[in-house]
N, C-alpha and C. Protein backbone atom coordinates (compact mmCIF):
# COMPACT_ATOMS: atom_id res chain seq x y z
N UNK A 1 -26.21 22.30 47.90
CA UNK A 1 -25.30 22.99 47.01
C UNK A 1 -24.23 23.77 47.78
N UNK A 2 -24.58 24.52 48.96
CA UNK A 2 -23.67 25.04 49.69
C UNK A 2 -22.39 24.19 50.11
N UNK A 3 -23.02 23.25 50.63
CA UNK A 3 -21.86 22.01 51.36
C UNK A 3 -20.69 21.67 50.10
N UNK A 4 -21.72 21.51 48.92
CA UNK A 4 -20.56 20.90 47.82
C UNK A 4 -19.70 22.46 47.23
N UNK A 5 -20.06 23.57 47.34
CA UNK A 5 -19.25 24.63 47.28
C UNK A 5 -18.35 24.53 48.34
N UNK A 6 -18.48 24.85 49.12
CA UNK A 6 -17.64 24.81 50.49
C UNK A 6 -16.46 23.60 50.45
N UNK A 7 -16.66 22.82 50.34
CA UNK A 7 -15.84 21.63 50.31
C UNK A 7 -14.92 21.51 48.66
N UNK A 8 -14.91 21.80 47.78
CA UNK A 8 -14.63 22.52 46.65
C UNK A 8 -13.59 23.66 46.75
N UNK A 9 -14.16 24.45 47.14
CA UNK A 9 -13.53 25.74 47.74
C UNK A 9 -12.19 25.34 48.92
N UNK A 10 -12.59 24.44 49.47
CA UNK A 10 -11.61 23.90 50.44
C UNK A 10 -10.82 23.39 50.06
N UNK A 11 -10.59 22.08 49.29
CA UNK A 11 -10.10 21.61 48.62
C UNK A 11 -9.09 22.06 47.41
N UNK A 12 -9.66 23.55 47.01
CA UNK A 12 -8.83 24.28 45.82
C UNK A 12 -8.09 25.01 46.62
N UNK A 13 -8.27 25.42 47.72
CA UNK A 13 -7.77 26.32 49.05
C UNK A 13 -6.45 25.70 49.18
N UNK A 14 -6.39 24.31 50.17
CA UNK A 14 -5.80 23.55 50.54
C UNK A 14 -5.09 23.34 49.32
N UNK A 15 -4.93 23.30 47.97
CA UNK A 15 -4.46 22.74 47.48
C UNK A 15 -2.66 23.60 46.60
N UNK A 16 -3.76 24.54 46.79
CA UNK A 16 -3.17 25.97 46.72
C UNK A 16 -2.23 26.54 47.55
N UNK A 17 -2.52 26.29 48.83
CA UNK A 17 -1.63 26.76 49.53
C UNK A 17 -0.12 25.31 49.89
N UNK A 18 -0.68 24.31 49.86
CA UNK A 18 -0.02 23.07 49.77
C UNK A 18 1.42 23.68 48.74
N UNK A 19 0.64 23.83 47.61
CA UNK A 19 1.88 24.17 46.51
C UNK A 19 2.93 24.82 47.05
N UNK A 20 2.46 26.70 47.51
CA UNK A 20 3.05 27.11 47.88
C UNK A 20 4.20 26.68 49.11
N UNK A 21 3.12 25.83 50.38
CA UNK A 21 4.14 25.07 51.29
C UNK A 21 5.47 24.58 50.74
N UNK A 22 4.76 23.48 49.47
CA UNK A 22 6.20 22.68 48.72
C UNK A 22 7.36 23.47 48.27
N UNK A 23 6.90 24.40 47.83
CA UNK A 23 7.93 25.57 47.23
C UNK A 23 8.79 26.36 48.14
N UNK A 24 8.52 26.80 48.96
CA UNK A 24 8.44 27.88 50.47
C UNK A 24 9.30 26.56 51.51
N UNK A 25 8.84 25.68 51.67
CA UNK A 25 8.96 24.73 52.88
C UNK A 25 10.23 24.15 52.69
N UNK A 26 9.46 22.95 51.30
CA UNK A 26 10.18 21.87 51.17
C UNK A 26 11.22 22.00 50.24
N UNK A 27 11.63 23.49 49.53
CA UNK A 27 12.78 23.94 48.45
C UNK A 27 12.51 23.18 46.90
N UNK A 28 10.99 23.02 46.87
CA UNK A 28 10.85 22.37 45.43
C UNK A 28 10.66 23.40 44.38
N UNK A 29 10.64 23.08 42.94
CA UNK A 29 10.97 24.27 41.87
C UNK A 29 9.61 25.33 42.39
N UNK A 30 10.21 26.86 41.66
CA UNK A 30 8.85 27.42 41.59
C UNK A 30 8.35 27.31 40.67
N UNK A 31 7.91 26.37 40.32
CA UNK A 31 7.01 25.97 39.28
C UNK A 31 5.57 25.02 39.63
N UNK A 32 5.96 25.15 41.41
CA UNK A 32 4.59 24.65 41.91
C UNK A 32 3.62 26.16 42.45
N UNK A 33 4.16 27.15 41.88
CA UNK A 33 3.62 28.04 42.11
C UNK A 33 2.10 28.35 41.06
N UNK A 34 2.35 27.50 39.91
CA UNK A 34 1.63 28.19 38.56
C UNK A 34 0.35 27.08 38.80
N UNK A 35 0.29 26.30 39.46
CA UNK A 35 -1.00 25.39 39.92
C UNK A 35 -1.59 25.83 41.28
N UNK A 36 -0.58 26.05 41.98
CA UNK A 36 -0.99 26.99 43.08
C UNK A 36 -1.40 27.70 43.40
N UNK A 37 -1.44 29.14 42.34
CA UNK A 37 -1.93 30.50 42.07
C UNK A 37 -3.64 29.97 41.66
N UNK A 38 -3.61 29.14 40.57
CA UNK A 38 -4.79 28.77 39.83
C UNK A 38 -5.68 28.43 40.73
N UNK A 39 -5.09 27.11 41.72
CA UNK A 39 -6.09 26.86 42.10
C UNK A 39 -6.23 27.69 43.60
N UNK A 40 -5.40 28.81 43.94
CA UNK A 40 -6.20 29.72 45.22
C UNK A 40 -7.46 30.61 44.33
N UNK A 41 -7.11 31.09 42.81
CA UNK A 41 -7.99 31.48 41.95
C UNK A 41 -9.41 30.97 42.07
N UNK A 42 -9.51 29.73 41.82
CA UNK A 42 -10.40 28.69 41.91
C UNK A 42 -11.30 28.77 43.13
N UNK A 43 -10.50 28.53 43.88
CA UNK A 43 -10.89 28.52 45.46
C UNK A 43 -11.98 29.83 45.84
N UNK A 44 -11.69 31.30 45.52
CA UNK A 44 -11.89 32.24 45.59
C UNK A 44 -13.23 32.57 44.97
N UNK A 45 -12.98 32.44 43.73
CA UNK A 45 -14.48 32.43 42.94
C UNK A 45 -15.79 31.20 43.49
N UNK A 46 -15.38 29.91 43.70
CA UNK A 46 -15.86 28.97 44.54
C UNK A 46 -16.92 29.57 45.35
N UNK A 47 -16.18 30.63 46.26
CA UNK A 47 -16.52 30.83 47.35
C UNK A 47 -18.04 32.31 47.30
N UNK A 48 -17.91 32.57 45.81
CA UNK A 48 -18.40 33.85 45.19
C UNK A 48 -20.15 33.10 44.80
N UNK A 49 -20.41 32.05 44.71
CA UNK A 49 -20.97 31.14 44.16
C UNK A 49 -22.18 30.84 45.35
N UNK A 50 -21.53 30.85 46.75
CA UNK A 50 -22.15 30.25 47.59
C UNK A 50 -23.49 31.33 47.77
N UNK A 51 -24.75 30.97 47.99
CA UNK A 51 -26.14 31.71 48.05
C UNK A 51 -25.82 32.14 49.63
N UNK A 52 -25.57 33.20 49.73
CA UNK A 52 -25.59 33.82 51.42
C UNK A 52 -25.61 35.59 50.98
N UNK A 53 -26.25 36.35 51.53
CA UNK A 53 -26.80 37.81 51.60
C UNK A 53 -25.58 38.61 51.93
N UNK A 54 -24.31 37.88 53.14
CA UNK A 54 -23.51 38.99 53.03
C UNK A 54 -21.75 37.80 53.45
N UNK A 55 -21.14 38.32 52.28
CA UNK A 55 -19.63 37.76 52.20
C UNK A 55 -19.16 37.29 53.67
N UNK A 56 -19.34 38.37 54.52
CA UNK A 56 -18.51 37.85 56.11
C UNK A 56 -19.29 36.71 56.58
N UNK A 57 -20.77 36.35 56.12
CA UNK A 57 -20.82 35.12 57.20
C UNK A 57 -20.69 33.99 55.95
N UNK A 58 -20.52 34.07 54.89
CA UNK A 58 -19.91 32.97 53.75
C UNK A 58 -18.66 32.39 54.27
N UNK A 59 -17.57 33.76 54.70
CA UNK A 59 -16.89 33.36 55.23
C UNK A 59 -16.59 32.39 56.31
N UNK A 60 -16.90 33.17 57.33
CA UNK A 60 -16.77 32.73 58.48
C UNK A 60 -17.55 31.18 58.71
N UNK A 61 -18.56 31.18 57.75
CA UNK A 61 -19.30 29.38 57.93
C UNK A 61 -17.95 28.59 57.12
N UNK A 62 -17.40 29.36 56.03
CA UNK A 62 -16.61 28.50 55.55
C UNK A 62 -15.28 28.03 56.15
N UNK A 63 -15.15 28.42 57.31
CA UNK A 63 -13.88 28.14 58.39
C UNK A 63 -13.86 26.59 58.54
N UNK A 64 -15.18 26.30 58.83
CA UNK A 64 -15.08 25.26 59.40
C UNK A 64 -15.30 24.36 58.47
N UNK A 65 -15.62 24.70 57.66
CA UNK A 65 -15.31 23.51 55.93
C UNK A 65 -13.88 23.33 55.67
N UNK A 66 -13.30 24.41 56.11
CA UNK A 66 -11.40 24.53 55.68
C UNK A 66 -11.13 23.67 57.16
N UNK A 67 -12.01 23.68 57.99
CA UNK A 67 -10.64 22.71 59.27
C UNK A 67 -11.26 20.99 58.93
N UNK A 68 -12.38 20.97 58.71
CA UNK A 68 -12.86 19.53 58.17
C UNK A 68 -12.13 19.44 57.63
N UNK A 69 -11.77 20.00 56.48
CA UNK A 69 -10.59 19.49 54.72
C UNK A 69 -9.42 19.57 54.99
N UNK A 70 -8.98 19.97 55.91
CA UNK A 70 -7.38 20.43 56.53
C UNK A 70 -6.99 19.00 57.32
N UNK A 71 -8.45 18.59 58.30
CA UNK A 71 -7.86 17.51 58.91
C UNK A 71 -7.87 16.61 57.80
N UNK A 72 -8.80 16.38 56.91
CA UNK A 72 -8.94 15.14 56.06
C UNK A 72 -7.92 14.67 54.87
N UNK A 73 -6.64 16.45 55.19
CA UNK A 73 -6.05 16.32 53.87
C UNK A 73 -4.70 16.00 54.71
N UNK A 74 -4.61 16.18 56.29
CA UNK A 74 -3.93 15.68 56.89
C UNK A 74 -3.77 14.31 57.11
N UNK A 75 -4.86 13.73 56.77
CA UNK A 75 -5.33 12.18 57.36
C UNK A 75 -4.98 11.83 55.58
N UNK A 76 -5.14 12.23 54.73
CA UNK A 76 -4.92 11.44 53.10
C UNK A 76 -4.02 11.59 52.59
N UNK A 77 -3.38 12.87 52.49
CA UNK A 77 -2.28 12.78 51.64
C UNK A 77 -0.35 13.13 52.71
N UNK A 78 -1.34 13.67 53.75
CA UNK A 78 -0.04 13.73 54.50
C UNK A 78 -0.07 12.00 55.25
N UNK A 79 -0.82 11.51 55.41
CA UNK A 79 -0.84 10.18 56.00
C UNK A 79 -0.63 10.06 57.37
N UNK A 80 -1.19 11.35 58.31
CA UNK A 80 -1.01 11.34 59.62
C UNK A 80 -2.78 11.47 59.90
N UNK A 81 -2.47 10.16 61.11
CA UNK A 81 -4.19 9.81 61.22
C UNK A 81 -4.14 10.90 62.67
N UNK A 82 -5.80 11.50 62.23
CA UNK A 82 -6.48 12.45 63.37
C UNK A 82 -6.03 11.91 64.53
N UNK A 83 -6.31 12.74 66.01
CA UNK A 83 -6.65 12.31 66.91
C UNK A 83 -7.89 12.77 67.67
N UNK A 84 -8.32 12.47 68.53
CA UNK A 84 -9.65 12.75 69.48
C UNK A 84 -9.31 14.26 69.46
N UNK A 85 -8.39 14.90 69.32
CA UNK A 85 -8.52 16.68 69.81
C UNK A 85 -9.09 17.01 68.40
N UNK A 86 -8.47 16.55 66.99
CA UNK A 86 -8.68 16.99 65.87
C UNK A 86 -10.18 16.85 65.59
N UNK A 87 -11.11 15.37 65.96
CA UNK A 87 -11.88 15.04 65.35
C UNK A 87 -13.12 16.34 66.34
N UNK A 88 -12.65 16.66 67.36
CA UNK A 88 -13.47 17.44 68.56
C UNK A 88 -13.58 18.91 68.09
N UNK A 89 -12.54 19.30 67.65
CA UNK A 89 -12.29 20.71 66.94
C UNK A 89 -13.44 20.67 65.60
N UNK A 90 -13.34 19.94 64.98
CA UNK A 90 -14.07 20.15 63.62
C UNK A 90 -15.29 19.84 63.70
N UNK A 91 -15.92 18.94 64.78
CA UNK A 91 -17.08 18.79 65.25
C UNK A 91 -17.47 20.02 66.21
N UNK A 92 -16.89 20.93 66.76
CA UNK A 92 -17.61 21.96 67.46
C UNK A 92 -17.56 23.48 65.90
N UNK A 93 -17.05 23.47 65.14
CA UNK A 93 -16.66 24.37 64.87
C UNK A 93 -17.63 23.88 63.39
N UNK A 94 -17.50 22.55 62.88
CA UNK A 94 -18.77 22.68 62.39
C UNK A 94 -20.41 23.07 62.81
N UNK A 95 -20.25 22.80 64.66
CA UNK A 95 -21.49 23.48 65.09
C UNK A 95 -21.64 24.91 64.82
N UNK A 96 -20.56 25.67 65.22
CA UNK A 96 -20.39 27.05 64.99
C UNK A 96 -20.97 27.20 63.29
N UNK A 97 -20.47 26.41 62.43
CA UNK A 97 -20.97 27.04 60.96
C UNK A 97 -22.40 26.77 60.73
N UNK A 98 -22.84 25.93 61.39
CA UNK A 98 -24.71 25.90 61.45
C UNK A 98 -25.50 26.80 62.15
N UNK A 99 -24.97 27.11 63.13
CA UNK A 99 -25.43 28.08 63.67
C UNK A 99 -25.11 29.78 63.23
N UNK A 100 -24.09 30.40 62.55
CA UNK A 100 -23.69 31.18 61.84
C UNK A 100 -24.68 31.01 60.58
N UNK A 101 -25.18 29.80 59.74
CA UNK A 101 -25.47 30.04 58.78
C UNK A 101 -27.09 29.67 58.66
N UNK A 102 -27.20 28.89 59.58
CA UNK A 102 -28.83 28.93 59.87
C UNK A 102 -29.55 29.51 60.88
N UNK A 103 -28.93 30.61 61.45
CA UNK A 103 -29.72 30.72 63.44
C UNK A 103 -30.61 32.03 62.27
N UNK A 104 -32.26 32.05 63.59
CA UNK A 104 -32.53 32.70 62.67
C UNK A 104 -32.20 34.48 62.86
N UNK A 105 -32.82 34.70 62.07
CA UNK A 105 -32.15 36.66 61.84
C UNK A 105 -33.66 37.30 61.55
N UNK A 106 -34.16 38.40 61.67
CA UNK A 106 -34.72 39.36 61.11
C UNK A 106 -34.77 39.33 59.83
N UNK A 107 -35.49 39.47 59.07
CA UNK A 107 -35.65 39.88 57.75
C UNK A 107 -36.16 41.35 57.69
C-alpha cells in the first residue's frame, strides 16, 4: 500500500508542477494553473495517507519515489530516453528509501 501511495503522490506531484512549468515556462494560458493547484492538492493529502510514525521520514522515503516518476515521466511524456547516470541515481536513492523506511529503530 505504501509503494502504491508513493507513486500516486508522485504522479499528482509531477503533474502539478508540470502545469505550472507549462504556464511559467512554455507561456501557455493560466488556466493550466486550476488542474495544477488540484492536483499538488492531491499529491499532498496522498502523502497524509502513507502508515509511517513521523512525517520527515514519509518524506524523505518519498524522494526517491519522486526521482523514479520524474525519470519515468521524462522517459513518457517528455520522450527523452534515460541514460546509465539516470537509471544509477534512482537505483541508489531507491536504496536510500529502504533503508530510511525499513532499517531497524528502537521502539
Amino acid at each position: 500500500m505504501t509503494a502504491a501511495l508513493y507513486l500516486a503522490a508522485a504522479l499528482f506531484e509531477i503533474a502539478g508542477c508540470f502545469a505550472v512549468w507549462m504556464w511559467w515556462r512554455l507561456d501557455r494560458t493560466p488556466l493550466w494553473l486550476v488542474p495544477g493547484i488540484a492536483s499538488l492538492c492531491l499529491f499532498a493529502w496522498l502523502l497524509t495517507l502513507v502508515d509511517a510514525d513521523h512525517a520527515g521520514r514519509t518524506y524523505a522515503a518519498y524522494g526517491s519515489v519522486y526521482i523514479l516518476s520524474a525519470i519515468l515521466w521524462l522517459w513518457g511524456v517528455e520522450r527523452v530516453r534515460p541514460d546509465r547516470w539516470d537509471l544509477i541515481g534512482v537505483a541508489v536513492s531507491l536504496v536510500g528509501a529502504a533503508i530510511i523506511l525499513y532499517g531497524p529503530r528502537p521502539r
